[in-house]
Protein backbone atom coordinates (compact mmCIF):
# COMPACT_ATOMS: atom_id res chain seq x y z
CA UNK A 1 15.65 -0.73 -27.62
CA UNK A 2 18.48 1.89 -26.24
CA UNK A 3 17.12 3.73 -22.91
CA UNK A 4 16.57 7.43 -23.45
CA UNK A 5 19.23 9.29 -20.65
CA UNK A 6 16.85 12.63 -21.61
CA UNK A 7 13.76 11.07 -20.33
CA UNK A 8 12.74 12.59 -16.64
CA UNK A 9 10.59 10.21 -14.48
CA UNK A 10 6.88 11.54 -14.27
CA UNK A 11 6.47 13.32 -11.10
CA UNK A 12 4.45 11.21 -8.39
CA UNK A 13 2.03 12.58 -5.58
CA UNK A 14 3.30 12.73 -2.49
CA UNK A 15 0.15 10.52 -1.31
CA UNK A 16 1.89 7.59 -3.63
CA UNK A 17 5.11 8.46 -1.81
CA UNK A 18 3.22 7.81 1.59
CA UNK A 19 1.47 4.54 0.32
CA UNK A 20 4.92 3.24 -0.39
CA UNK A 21 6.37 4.39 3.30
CA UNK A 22 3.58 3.05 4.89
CA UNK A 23 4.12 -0.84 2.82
CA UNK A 24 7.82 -0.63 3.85
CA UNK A 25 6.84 0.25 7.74
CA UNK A 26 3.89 -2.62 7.82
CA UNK A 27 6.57 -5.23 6.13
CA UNK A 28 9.30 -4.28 8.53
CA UNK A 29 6.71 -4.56 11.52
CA UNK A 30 5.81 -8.02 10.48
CA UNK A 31 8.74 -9.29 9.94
CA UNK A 32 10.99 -7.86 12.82
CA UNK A 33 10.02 -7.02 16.59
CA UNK A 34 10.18 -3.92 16.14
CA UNK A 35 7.54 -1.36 17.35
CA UNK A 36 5.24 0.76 15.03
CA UNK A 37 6.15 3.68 16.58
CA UNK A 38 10.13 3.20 16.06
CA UNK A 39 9.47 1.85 12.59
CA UNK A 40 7.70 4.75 11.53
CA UNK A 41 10.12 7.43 13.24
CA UNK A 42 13.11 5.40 11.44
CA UNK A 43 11.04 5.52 8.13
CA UNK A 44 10.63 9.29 8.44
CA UNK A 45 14.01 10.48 9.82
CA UNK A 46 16.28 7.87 6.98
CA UNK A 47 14.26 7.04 4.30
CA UNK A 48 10.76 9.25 3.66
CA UNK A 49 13.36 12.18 1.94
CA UNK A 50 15.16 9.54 -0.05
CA UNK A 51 11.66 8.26 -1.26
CA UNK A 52 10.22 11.59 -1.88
CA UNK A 53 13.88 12.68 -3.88
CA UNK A 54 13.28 9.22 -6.25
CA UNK A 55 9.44 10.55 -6.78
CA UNK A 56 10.49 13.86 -7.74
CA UNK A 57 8.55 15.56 -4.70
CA UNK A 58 9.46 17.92 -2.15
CA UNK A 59 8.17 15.44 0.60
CA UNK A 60 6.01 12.32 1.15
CA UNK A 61 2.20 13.31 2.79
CA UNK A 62 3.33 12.66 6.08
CA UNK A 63 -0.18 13.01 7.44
CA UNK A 64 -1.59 10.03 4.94
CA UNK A 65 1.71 7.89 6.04
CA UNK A 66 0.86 8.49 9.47
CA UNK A 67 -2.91 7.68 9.74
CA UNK A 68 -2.23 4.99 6.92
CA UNK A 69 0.34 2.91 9.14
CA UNK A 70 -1.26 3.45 12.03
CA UNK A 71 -4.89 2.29 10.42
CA UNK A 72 -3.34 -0.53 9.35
CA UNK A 73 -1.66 -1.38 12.62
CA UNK A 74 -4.99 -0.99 14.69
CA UNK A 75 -7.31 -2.31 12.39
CA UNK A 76 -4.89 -5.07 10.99
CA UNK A 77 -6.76 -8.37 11.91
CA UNK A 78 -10.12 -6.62 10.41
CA UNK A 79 -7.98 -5.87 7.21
CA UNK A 80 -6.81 -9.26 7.36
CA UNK A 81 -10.24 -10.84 7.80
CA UNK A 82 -11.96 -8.93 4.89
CA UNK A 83 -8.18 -10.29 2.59
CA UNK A 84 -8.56 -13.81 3.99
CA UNK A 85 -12.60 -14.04 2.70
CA UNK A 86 -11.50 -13.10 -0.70
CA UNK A 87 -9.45 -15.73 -1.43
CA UNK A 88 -9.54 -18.36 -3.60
CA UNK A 89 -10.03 -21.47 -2.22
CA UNK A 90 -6.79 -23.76 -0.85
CA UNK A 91 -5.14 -19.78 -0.49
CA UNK A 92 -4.31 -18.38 3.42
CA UNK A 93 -2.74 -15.10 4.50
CA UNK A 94 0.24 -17.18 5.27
CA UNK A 95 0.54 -18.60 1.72
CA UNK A 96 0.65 -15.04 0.20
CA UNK A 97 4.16 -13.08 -0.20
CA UNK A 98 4.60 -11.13 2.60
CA UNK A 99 4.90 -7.60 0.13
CA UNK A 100 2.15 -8.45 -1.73
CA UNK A 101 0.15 -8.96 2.08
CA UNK A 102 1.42 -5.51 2.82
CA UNK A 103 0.21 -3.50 0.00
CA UNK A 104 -3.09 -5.78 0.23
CA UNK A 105 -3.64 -4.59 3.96
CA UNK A 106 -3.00 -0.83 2.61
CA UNK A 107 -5.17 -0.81 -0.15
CA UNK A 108 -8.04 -2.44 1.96
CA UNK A 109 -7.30 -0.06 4.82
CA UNK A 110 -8.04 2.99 2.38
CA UNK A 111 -10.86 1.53 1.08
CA UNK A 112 -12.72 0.41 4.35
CA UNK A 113 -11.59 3.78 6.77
CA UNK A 114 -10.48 6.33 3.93
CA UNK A 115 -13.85 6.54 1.84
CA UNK A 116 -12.89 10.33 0.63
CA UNK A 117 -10.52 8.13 -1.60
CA UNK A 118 -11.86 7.37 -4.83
CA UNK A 119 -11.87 3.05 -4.88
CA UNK A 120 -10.48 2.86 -8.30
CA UNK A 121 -7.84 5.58 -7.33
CA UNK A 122 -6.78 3.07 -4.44
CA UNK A 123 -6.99 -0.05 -6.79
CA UNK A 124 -4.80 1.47 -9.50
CA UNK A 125 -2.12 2.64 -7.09
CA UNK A 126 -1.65 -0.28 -5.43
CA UNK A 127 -1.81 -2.06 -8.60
CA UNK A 128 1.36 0.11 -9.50
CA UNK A 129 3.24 0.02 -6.08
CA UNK A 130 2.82 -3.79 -6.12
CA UNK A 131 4.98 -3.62 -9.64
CA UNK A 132 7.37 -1.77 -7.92
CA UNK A 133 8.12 -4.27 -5.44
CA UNK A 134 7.75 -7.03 -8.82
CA UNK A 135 4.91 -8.44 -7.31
CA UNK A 136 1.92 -10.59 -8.61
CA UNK A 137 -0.19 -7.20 -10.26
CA UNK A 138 -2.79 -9.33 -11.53
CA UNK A 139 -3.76 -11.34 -8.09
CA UNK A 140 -3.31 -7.77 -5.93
CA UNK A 141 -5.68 -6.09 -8.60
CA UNK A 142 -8.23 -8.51 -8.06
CA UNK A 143 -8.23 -9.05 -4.81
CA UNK A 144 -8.51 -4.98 -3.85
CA UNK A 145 -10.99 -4.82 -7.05
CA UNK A 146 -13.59 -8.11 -4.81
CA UNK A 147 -12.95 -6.11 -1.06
CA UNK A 148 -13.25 -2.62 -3.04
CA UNK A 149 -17.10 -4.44 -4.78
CA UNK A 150 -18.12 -5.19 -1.32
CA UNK A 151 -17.06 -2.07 0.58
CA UNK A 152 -17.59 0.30 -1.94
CA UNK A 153 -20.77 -1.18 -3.73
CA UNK A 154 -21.88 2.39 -5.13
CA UNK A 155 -18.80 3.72 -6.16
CA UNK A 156 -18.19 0.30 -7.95
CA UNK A 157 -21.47 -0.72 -9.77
């Protein structure tokens, strides 16, 4: 099947824009030694307009990419406990693709400190970012659908 030139990409919230900004910063973070603070000041000053261009939007939420990476940062080893207990069994943090961790720790960090976010909103956009970065969908959905059933029993039943 030929590829359409005349199609236009669907226009994406800046929020999703954030989300993604906020993945890249916790990934770089983890994996270099670099600070939070100069990861997310990079982020914003060479990438967020790039990022918000490809997205069609005038500019990512740079108030959700800021509390959202910092969140995640402060609150990362209670993020990472609430990931770790949802595992299946013979699975660790360390065994997961460091990515798919990242856009885990978001997800659960909107759903635990973010609760004016709807849970299946956060489920279904991390679902999607995760494809993005051509990660496992399936195992991210299911593990921010169990934390989003504990932390969000209400919303969810």
């Amino acid at each position: 099947m030929a590829q359409d030139d005349t199609l236009k990409p669907v226009p994406v919230r800046k929020r999703t824009a954030a989300r993604l900004g906020a993945i890249q910063v916790n990934y770089e973070v983890g994996m270099t030694e670099k600070s939070l603070t100069d990861a997310m000041a990079q982020f914003l000053s060479h990438y967020a307009a790039d990022i918000a261009s490809e997205m069609q939007v005038k500019k990512i939420d740079e108030g959700h990419f800021t509390e959202l990476s910092a969140l995640m940062a402060d609150k990362k080893s209670d993020i990472d406990s609430l990931i770790a207990e949802r595992l299946d069994d013979g699975w660790s943090l360390e065994r997961l693709a460091r990515h798919e961790l990242s856009a885990l720790r978001a997800a659960v960090c909107e759903l635990k400190y973010m609760p004016h976010i709807p849970a299946k909103a956060v489920i279904s956009e991390y679902a999607s970012l995760t494809d993005a970065y051509q990660g496992d969908v399936k195992f991210v959905n299911a593990i921010t659908d169990r934390i989003a059933r504990v932390l969000r029993v209400q919303e969810m039943s």
